[in-house]
C-alpha atoms as a PDB file:
ATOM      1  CA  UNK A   1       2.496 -15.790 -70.977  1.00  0.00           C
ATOM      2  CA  UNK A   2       4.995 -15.694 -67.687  1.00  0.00           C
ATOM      3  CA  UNK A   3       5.184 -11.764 -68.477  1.00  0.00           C
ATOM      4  CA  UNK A   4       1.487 -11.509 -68.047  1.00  0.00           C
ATOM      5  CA  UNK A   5       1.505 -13.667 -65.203  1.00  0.00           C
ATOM      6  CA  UNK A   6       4.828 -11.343 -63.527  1.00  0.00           C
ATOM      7  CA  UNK A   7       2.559  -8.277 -64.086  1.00  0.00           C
ATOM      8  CA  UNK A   8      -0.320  -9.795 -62.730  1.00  0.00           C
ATOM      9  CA  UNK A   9       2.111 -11.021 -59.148  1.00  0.00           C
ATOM     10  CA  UNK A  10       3.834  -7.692 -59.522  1.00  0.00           C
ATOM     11  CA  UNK A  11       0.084  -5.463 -59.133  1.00  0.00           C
ATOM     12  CA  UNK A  12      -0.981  -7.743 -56.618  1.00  0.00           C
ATOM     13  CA  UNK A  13       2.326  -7.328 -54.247  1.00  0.00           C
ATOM     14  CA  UNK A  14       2.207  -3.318 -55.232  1.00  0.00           C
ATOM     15  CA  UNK A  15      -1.437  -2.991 -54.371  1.00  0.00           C
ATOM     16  CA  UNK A  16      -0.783  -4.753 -50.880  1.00  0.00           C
ATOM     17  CA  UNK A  17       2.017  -3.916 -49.930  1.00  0.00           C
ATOM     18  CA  UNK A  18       0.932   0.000 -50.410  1.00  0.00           C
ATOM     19  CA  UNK A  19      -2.229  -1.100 -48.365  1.00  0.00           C
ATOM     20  CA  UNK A  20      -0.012  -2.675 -45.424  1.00  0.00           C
ATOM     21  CA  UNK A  21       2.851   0.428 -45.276  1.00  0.00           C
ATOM     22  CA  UNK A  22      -0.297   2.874 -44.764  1.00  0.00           C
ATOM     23  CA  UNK A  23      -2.509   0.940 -42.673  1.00  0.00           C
ATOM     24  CA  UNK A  24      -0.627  -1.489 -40.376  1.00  0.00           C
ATOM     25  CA  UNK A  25       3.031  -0.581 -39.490  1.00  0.00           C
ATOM     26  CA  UNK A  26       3.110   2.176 -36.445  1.00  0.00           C
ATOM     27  CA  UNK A  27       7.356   2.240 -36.315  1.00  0.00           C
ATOM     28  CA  UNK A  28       7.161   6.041 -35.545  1.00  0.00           C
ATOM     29  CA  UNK A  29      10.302   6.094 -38.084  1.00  0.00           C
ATOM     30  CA  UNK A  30       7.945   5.609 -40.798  1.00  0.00           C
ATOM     31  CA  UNK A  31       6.779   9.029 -41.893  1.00  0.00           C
ATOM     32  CA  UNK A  32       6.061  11.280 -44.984  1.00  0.00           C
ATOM     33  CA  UNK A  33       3.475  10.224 -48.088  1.00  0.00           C
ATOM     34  CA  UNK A  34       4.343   6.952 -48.823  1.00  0.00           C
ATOM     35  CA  UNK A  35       3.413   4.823 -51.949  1.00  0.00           C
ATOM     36  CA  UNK A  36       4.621   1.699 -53.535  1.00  0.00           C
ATOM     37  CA  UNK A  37       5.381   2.952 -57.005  1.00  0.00           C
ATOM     38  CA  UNK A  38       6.871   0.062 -58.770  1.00  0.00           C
ATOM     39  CA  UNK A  39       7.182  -4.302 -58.326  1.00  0.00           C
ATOM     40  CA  UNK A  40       9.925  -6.156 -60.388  1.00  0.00           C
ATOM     41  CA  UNK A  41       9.077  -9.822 -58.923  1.00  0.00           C
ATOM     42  CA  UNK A  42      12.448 -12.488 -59.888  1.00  0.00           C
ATOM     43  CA  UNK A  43      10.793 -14.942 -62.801  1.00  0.00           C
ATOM     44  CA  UNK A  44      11.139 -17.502 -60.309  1.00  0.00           C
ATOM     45  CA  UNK A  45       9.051 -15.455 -57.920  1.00  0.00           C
ATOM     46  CA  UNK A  46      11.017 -16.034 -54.964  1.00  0.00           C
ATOM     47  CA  UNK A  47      11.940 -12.364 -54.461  1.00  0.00           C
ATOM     48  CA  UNK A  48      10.938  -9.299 -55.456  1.00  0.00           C
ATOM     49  CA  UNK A  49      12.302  -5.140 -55.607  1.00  0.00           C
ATOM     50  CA  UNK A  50       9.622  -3.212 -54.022  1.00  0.00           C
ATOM     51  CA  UNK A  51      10.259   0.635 -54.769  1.00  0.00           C
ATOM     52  CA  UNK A  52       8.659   3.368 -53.029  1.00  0.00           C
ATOM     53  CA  UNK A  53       8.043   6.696 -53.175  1.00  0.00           C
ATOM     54  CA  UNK A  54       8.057   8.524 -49.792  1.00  0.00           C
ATOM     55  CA  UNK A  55       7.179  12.747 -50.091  1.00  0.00           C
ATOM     56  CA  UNK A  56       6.760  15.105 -47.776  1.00  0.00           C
ATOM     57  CA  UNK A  57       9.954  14.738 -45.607  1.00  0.00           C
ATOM     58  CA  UNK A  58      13.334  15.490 -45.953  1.00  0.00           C
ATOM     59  CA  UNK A  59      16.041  13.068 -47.211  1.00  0.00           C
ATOM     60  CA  UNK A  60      17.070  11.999 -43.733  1.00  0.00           C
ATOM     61  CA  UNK A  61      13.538  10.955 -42.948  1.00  0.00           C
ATOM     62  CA  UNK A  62      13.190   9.668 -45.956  1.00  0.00           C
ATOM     63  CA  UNK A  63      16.332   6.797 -44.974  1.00  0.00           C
ATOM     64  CA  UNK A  64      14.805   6.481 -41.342  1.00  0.00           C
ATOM     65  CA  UNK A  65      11.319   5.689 -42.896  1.00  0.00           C
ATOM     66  CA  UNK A  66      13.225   3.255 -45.672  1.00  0.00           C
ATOM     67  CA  UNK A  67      14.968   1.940 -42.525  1.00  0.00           C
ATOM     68  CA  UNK A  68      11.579   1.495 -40.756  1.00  0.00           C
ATOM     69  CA  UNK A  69      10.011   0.182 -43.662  1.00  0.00           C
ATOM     70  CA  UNK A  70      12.992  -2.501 -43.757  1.00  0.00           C
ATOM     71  CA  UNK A  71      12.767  -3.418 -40.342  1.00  0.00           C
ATOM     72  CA  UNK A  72       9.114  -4.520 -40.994  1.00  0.00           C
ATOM     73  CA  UNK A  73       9.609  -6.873 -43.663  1.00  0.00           C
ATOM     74  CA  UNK A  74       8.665 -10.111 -42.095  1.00  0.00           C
ATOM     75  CA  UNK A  75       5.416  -8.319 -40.838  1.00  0.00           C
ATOM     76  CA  UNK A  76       4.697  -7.300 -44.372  1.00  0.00           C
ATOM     77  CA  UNK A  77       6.090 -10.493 -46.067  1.00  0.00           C
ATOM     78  CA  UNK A  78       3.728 -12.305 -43.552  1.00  0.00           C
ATOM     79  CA  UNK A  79       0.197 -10.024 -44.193  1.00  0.00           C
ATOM     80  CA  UNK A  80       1.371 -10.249 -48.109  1.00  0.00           C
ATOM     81  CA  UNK A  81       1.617 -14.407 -47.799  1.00  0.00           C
ATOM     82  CA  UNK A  82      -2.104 -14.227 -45.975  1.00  0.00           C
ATOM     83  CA  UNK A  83      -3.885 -11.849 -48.751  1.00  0.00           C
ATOM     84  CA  UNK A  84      -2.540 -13.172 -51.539  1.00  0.00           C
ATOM     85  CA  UNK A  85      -2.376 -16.566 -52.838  1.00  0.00           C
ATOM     86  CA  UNK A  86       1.185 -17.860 -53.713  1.00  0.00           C
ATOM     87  CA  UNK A  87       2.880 -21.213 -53.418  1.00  0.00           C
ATOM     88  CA  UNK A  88       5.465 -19.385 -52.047  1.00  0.00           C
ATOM     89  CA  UNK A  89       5.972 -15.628 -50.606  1.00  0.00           C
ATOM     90  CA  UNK A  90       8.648 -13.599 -52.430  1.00  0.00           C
ATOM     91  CA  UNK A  91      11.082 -11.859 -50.596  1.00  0.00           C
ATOM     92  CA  UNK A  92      10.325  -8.494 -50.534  1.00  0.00           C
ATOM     93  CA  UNK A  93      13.556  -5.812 -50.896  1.00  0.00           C
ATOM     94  CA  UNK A  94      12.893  -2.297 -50.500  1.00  0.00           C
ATOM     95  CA  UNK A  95      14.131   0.664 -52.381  1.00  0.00           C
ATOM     96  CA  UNK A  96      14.052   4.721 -52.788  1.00  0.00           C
ATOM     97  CA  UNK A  97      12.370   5.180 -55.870  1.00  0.00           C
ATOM     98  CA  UNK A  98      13.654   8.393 -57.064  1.00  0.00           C
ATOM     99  CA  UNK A  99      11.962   9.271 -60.606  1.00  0.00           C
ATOM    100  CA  UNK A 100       8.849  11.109 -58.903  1.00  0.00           C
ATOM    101  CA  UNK A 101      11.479  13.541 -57.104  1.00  0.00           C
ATOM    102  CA  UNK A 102      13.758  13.420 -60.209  1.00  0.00           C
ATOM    103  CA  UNK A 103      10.241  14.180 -62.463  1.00  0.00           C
ATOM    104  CA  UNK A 104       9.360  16.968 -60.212  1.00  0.00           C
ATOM    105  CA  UNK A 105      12.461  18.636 -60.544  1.00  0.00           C
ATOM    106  CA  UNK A 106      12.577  18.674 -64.276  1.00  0.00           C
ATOM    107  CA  UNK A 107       9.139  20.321 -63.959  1.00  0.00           C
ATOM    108  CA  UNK A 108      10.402  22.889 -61.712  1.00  0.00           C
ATOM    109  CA  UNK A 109      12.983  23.429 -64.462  1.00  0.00           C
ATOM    110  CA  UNK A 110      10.637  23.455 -67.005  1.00  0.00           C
ATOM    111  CA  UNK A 111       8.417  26.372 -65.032  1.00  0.00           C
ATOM    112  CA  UNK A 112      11.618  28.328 -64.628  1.00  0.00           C
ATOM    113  CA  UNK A 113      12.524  28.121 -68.196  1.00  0.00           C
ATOM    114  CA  UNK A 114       9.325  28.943 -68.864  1.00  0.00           C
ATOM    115  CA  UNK A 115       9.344  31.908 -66.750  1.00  0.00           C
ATOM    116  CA  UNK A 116      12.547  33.286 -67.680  1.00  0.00           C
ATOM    117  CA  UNK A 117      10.916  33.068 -71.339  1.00  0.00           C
ATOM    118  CA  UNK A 118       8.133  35.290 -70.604  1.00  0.00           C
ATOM    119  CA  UNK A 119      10.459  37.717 -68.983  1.00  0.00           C
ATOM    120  CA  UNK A 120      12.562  37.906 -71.811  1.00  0.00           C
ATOM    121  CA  UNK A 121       9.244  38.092 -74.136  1.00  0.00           C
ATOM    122  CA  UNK A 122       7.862  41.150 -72.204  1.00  0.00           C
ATOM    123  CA  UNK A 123      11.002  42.598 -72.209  1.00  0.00           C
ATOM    124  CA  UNK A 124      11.259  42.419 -75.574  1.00  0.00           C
ATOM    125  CA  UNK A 125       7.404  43.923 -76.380  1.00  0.00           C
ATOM    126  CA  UNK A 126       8.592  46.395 -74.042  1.00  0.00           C
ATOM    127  CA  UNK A 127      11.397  47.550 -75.987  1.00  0.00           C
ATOM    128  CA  UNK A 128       9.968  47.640 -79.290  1.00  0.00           C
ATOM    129  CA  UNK A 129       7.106  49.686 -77.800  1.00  0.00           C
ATOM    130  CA  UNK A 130       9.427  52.228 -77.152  1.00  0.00           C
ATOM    131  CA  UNK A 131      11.202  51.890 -80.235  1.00  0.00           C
ATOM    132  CA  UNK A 132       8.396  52.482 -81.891  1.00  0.00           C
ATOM    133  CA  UNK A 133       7.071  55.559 -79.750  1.00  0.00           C
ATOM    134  CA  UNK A 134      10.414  56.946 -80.468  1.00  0.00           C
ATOM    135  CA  UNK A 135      10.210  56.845 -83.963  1.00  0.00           C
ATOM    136  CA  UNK A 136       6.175  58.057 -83.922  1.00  0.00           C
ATOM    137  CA  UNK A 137       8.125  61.237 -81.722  1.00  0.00           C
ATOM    138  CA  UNK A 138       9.961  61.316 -84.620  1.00  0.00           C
ATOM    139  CA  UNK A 139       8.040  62.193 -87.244  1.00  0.00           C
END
């Protein structure tokens, strides 16, 4: 039952909390596609790790918009407390979530695996066509 209830607190902070980073915080640190990718609220509820996701920018702007982000805490801990109803507001702790970068580089992997395959299969179609228009030449 309280891991229902700490999925339930942990959609509700992710849903807002993504709504608030895209529509009310103007730090012109803040840059880049940013989205709240994962919640873990404390089982007491009285803090939570708020990762996010933030594409489109380099890794330096990536820390100043973390660092942005940070510095607006109270402002989002404040507009979270108004839209959603809890006896008490979690503290809110952000982090670089880093599986969407480290899932699109296995994919870029993958693609260059991939195509290094097909050049070796051509390659290899390649040579036994000749092989075998050598061996039609001769007979």
């Amino acid at each position: 039952m309280a891991s229902h209830r700490l999925e339930k607190v942990a959609r509700s902070i992710q849903e807002t909390v993504g709504e608030v980073i895209q529509n009310h915080l103007s730090d012109p640190r803040i840059k880049g596609l940013i989205s709240v990718t994962r919640v873990d609220p404390a089982p007491d509820l009285r803090s939570a790790r708020v990762y996010i996701s933030i594409l489109g920018v380099d890794e330096q702007q990536q820390q100043l918009s973390l660092h942005g982000i940070e510095h607006a805490r109270g402002h989002i801990q404040h507009l979270l407390a108004r839209r959603v109803a809890f006896k008490m507001c979690p503290t809110l702790q952000f982090y670089l979530d880093e599986s969407l970068k480290k899932g699109f580089k296995i994919i870029q992997l993958l693609d260059e695996l991939s195509s290094e395959k097909n050049e070796g299969v051509a390659e290899n179609e390649s040579n036994l066509t000749e092989e075998s228009t050598e061996s039609d030449d001769e007979r």
